[in-house]
PDB file of N, CA and C in Angstrom:
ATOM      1  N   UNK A   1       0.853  -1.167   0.000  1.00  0.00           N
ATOM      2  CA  UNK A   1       0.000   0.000   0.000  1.00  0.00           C
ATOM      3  C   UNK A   1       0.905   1.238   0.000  1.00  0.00           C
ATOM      4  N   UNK A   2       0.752   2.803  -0.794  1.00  0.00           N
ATOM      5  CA  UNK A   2       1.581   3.380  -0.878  1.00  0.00           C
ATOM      6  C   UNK A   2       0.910   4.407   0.247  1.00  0.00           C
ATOM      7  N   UNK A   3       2.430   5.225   0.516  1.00  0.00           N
ATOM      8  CA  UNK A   3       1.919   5.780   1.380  1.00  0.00           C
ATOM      9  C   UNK A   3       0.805   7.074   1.469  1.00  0.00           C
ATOM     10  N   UNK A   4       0.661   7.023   0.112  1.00  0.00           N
ATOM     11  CA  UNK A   4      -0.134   8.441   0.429  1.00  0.00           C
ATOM     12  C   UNK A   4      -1.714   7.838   0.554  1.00  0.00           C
ATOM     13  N   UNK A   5      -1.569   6.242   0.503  1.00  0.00           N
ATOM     14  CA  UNK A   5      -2.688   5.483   0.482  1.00  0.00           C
ATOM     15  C   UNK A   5      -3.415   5.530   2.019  1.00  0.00           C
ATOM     16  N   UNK A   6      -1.779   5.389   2.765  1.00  0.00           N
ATOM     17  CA  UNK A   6      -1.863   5.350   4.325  1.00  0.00           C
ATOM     18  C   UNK A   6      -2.051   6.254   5.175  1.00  0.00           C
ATOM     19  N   UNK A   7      -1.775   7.728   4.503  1.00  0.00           N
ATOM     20  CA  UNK A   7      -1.988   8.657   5.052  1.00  0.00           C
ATOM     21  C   UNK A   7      -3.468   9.142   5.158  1.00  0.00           C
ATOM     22  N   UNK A   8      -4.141   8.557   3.417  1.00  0.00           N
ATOM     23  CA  UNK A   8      -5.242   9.145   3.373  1.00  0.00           C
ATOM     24  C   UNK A   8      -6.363   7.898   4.691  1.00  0.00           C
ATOM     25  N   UNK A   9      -5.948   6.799   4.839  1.00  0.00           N
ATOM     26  CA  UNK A   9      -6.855   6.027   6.027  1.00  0.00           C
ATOM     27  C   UNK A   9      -6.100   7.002   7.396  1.00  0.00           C
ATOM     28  N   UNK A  10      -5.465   6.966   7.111  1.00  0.00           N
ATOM     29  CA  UNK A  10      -4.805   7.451   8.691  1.00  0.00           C
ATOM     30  C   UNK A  10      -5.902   9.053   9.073  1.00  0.00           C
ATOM     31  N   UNK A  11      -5.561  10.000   8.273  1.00  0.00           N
ATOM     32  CA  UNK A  11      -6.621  11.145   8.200  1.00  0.00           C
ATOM     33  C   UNK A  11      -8.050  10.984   8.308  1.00  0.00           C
ATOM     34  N   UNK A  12      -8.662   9.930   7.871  1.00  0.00           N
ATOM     35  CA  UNK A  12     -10.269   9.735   8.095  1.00  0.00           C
ATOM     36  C   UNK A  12     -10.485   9.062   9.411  1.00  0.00           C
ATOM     37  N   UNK A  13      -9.474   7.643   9.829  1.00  0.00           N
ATOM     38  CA  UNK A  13      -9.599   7.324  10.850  1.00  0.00           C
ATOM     39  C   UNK A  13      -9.695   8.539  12.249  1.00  0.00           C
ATOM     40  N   UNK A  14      -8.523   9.286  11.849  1.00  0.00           N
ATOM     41  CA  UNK A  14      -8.272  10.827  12.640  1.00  0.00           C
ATOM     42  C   UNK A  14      -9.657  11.072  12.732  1.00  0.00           C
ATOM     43  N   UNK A  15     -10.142  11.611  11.692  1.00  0.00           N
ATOM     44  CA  UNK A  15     -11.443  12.548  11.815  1.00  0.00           C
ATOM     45  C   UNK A  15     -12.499  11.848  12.408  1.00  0.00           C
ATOM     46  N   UNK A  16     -12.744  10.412  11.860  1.00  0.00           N
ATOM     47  CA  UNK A  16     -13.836   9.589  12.548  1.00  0.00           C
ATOM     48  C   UNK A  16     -13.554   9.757  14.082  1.00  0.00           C
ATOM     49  N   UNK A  17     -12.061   9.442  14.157  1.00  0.00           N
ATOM     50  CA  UNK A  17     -11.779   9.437  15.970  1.00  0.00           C
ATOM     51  C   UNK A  17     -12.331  10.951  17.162  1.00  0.00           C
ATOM     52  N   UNK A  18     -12.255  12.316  15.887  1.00  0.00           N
ATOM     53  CA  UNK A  18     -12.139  12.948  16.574  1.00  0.00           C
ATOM     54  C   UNK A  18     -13.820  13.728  16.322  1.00  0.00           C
ATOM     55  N   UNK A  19     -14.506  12.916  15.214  1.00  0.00           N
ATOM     56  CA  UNK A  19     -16.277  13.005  15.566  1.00  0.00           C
ATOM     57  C   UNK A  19     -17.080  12.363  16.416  1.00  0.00           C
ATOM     58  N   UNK A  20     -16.320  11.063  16.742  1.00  0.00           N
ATOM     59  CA  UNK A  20     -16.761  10.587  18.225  1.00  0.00           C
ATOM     60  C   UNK A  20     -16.374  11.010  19.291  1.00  0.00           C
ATOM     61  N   UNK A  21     -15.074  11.588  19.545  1.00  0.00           N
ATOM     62  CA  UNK A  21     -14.748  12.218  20.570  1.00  0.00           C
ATOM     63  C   UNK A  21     -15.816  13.605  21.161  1.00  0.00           C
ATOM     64  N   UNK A  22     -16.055  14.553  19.902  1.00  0.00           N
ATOM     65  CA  UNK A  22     -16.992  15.147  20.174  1.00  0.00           C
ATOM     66  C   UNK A  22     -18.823  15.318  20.491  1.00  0.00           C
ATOM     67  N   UNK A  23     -18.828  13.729  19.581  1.00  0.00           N
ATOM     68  CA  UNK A  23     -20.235  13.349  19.862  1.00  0.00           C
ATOM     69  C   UNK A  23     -20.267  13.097  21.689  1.00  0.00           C
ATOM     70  N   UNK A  24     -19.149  12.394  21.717  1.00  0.00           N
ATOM     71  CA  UNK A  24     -19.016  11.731  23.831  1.00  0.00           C
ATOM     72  C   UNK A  24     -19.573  12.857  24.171  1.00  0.00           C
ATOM     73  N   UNK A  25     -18.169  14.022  23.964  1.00  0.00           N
ATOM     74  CA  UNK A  25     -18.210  15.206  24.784  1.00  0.00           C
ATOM     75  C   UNK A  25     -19.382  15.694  25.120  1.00  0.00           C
ATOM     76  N   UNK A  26     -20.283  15.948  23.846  1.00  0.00           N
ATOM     77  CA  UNK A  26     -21.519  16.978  23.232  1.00  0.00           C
ATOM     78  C   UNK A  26     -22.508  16.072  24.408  1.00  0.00           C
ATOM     79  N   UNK A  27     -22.753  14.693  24.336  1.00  0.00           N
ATOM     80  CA  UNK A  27     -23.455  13.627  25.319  1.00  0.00           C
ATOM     81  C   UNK A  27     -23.061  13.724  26.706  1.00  0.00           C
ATOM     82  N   UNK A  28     -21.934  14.167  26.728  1.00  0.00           N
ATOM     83  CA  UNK A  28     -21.406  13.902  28.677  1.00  0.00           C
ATOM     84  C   UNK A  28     -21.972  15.592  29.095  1.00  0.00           C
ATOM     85  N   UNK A  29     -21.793  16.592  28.091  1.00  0.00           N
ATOM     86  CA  UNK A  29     -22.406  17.790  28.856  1.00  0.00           C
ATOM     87  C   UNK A  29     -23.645  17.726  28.538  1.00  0.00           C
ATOM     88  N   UNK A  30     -24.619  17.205  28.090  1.00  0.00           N
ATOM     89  CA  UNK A  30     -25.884  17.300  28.287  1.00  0.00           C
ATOM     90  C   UNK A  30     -26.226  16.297  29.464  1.00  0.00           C
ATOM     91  N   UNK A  31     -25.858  15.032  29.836  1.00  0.00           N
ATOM     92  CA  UNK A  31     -26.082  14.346  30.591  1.00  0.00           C
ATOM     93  C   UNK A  31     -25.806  15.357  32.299  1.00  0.00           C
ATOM     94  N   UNK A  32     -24.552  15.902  32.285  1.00  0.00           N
ATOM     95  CA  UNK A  32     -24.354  17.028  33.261  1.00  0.00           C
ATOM     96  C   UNK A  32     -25.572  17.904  33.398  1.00  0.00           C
ATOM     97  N   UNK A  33     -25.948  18.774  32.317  1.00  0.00           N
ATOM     98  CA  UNK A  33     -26.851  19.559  32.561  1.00  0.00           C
ATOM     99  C   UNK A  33     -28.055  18.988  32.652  1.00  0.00           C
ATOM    100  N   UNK A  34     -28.211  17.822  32.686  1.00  0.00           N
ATOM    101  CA  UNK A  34     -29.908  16.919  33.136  1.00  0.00           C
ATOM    102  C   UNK A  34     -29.762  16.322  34.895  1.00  0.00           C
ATOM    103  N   UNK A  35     -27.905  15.892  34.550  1.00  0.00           N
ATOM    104  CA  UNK A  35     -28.294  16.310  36.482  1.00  0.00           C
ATOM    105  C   UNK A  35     -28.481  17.332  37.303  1.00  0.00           C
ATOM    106  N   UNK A  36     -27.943  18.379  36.658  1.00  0.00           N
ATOM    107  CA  UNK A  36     -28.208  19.745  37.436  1.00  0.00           C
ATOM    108  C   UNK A  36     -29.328  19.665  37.460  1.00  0.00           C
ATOM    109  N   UNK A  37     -30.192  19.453  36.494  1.00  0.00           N
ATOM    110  CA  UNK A  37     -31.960  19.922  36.314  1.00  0.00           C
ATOM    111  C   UNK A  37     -32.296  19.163  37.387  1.00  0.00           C
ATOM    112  N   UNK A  38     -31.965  17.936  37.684  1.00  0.00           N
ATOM    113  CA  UNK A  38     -32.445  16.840  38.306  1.00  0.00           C
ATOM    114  C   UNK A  38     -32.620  17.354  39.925  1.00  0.00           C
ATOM    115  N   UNK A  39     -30.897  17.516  40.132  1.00  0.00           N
ATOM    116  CA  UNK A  39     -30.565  18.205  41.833  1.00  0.00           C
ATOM    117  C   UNK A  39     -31.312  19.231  42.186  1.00  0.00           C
ATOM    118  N   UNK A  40     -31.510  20.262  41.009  1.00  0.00           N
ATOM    119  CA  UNK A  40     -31.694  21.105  41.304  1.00  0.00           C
ATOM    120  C   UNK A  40     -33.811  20.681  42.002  1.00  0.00           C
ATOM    121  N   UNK A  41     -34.106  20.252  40.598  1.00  0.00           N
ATOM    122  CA  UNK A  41     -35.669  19.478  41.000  1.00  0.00           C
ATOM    123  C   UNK A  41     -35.975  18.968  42.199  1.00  0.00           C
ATOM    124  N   UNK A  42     -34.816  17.990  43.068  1.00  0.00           N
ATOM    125  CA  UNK A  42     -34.660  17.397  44.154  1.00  0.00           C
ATOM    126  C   UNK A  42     -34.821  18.032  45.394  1.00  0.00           C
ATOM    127  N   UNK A  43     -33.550  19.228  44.808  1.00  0.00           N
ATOM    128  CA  UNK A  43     -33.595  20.069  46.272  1.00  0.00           C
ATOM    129  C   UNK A  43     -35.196  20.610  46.708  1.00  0.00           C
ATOM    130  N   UNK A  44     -36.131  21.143  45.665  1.00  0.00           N
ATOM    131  CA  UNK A  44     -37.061  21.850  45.293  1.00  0.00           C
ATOM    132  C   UNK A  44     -38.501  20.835  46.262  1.00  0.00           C
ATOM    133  N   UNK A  45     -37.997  19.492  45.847  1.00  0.00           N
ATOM    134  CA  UNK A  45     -39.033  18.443  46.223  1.00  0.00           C
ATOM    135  C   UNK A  45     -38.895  18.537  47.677  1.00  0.00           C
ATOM    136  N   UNK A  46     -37.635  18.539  48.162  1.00  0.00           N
ATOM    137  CA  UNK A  46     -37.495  18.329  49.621  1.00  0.00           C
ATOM    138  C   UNK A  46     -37.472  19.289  50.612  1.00  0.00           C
ATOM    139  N   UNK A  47     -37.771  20.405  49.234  1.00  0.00           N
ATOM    140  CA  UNK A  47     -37.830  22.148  51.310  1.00  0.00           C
ATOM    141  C   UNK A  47     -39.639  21.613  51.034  1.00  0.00           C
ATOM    142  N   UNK A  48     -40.114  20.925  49.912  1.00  0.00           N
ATOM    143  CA  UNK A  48     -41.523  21.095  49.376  1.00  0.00           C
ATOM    144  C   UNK A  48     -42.348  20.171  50.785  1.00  0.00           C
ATOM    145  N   UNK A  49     -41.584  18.596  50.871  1.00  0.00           N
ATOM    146  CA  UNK A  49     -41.334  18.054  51.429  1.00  0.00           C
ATOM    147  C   UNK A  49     -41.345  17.980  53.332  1.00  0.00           C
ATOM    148  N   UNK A  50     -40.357  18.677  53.390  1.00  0.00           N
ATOM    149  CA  UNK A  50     -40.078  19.444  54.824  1.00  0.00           C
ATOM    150  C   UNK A  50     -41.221  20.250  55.104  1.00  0.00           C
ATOM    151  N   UNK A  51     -41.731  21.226  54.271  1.00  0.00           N
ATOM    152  CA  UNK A  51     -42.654  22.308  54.731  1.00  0.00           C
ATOM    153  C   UNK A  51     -43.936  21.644  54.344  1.00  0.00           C
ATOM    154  N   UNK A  52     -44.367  20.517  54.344  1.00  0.00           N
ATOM    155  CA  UNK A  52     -45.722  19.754  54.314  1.00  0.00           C
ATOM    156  C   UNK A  52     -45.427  19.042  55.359  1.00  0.00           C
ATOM    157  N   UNK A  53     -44.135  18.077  55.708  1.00  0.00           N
ATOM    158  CA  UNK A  53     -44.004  17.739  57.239  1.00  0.00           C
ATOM    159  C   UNK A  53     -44.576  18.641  58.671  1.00  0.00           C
ATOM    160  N   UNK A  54     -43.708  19.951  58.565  1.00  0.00           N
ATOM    161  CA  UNK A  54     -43.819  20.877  59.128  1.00  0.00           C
ATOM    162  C   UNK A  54     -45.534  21.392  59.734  1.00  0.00           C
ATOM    163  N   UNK A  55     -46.358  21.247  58.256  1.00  0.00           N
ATOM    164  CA  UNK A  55     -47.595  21.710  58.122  1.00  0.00           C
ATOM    165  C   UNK A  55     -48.452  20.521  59.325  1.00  0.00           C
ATOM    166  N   UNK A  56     -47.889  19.487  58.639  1.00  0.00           N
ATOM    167  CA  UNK A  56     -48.811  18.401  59.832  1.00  0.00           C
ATOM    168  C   UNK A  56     -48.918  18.048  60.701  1.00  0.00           C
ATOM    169  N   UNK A  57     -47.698  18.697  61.205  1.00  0.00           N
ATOM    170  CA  UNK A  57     -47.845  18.333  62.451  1.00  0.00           C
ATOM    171  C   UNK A  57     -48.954  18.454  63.305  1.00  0.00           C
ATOM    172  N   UNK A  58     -49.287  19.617  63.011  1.00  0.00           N
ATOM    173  CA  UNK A  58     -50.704  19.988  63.863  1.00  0.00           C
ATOM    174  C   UNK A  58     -51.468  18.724  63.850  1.00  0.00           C
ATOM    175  N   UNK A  59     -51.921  18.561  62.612  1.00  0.00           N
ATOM    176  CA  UNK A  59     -52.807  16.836  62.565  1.00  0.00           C
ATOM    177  C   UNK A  59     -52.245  15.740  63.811  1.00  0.00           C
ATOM    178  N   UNK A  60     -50.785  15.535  64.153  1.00  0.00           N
ATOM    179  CA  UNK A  60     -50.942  14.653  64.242  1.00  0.00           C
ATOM    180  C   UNK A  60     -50.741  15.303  66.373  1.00  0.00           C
ATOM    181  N   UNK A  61     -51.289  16.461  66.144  1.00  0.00           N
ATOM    182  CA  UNK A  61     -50.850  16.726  67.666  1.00  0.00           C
ATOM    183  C   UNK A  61     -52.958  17.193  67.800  1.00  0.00           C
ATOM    184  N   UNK A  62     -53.873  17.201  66.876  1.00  0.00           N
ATOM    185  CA  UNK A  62     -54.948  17.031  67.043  1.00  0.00           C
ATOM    186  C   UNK A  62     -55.539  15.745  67.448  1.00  0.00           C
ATOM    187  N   UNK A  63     -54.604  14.491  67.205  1.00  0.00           N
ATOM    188  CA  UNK A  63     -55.144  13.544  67.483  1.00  0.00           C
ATOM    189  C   UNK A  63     -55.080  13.573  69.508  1.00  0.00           C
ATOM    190  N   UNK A  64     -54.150  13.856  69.743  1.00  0.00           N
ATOM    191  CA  UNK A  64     -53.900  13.926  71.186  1.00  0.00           C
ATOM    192  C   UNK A  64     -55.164  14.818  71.698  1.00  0.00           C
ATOM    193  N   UNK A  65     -55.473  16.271  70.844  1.00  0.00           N
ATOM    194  CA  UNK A  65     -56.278  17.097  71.545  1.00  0.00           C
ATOM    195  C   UNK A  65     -57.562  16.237  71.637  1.00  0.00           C
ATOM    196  N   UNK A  66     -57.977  15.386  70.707  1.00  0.00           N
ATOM    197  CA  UNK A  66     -59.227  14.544  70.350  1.00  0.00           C
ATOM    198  C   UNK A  66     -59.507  13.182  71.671  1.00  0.00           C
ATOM    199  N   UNK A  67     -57.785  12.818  72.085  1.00  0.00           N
ATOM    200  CA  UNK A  67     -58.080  12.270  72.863  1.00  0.00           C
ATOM    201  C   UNK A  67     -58.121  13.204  74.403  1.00  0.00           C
ATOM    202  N   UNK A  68     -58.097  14.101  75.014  1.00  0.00           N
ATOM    203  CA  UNK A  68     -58.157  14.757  75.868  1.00  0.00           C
ATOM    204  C   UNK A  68     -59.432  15.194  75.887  1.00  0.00           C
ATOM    205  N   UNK A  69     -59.744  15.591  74.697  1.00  0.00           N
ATOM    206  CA  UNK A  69     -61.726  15.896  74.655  1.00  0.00           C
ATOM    207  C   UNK A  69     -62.675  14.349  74.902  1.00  0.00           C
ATOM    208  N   UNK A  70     -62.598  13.922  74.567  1.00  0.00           N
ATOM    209  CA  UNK A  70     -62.995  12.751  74.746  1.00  0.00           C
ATOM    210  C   UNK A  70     -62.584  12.300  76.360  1.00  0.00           C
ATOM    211  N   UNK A  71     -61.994  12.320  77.097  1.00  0.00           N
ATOM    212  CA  UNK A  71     -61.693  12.131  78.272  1.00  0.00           C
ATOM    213  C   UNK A  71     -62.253  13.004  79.327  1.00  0.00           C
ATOM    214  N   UNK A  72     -62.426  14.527  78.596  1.00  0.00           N
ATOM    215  CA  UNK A  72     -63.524  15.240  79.222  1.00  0.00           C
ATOM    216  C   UNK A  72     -64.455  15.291  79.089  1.00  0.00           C
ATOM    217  N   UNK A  73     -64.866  14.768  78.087  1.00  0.00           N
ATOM    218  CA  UNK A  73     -66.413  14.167  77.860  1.00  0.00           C
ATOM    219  C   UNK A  73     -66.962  12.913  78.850  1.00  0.00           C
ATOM    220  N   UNK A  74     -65.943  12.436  79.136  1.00  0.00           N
ATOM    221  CA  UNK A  74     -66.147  10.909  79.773  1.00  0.00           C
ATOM    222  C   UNK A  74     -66.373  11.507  81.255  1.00  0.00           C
ATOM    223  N   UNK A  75     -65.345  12.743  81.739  1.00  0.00           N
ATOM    224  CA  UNK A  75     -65.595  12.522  82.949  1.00  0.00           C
ATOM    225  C   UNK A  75     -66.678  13.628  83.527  1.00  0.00           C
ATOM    226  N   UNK A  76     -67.338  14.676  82.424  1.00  0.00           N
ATOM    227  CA  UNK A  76     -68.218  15.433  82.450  1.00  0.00           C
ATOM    228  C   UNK A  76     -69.458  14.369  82.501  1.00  0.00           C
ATOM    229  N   UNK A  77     -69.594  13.472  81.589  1.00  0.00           N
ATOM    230  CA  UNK A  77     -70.727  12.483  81.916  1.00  0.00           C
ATOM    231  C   UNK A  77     -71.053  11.799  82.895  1.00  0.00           C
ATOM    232  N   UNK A  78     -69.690  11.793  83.670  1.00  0.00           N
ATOM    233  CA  UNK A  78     -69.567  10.879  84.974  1.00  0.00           C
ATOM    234  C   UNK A  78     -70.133  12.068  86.062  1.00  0.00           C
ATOM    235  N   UNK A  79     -69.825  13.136  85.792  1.00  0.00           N
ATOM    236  CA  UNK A  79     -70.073  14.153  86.684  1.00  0.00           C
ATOM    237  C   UNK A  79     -71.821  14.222  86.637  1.00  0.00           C
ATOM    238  N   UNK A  80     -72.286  14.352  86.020  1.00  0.00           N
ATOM    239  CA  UNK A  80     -73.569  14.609  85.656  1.00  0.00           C
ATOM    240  C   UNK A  80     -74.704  13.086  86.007  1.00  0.00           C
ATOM    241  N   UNK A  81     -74.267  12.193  85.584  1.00  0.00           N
ATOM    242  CA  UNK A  81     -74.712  10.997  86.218  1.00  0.00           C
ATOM    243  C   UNK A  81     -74.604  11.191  87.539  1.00  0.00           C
ATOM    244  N   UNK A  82     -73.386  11.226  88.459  1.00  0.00           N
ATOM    245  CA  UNK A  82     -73.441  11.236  89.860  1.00  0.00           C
ATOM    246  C   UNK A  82     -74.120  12.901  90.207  1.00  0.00           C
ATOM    247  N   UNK A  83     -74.475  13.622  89.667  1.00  0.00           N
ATOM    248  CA  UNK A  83     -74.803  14.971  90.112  1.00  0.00           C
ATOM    249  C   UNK A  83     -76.863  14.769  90.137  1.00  0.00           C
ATOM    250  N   UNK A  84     -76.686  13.678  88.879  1.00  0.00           N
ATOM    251  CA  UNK A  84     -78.716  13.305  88.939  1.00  0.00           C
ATOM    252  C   UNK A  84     -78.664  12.225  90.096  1.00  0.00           C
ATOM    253  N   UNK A  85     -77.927  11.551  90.279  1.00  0.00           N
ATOM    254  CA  UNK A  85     -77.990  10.766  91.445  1.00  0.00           C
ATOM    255  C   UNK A  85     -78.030  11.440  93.143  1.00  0.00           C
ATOM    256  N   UNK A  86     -77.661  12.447  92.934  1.00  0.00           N
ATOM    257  CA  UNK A  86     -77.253  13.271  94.458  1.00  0.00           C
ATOM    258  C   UNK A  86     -78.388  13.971  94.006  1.00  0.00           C
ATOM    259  N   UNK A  87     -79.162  14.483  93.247  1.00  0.00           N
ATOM    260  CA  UNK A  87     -80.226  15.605  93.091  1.00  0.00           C
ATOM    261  C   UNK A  87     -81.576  14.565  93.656  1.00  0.00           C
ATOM    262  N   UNK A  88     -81.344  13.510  93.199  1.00  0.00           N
ATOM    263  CA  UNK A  88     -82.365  12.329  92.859  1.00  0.00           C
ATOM    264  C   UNK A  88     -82.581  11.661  94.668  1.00  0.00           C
ATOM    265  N   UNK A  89     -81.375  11.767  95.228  1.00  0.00           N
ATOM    266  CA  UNK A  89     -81.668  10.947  96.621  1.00  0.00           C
ATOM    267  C   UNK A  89     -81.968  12.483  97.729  1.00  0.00           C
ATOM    268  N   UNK A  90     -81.437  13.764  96.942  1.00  0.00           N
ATOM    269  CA  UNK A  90     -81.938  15.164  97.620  1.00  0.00           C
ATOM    270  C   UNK A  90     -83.430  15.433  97.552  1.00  0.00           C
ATOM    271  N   UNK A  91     -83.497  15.257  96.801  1.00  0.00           N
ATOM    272  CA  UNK A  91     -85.488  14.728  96.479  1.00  0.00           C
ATOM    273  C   UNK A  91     -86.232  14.041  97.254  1.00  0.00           C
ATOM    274  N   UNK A  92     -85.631  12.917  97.384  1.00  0.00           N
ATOM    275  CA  UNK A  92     -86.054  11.769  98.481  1.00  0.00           C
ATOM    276  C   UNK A  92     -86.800  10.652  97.967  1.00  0.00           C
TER     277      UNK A  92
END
């Protein structure tokens, strides 16, 4: 093979080598800028996240108030039962 035969594969191989090199490149910075989008999305999910935690608490500190009402209900009924009972034997 002469050489200007070899030069001319050698030059295309070059160029093929150095259109994939740039296709990688062109692919590795878009893949970068889809994680940024991503992190950035993430961070966004999790103050979103935190401040709906934050929000519920109340709910889950109503369940306590629900049981404390209910306990004064129980012992307001108890009061009132023994209060018709003492009215009831004041009667005679």
């Amino acid at each position: 093979m002469p050489d200007a035969e070899l030069y001319t594969i050698w030059y295309w191989s070059l160029a093929v080598a150095g259109v994939v090199v740039l296709l990688a490149a062109a692919l590795l910075m878009a893949i970068v800028l889809v994680a940024r989008r991503i992190l950035s999305n993430a961070r966004q999910a999790l103050e979103a996240a935190e401040a709906i935690a934050e929000d519920t608490k109340v709910i889950w500190e109503l369940e306590e108030t629900n049981r404390t009402a209910e306990e004064i209900l129980a012992t307001a009924e108890s009061i009132e039962e023994r209060g018709g009972r003492i009215a009831g034997t004041l009667r005679g």
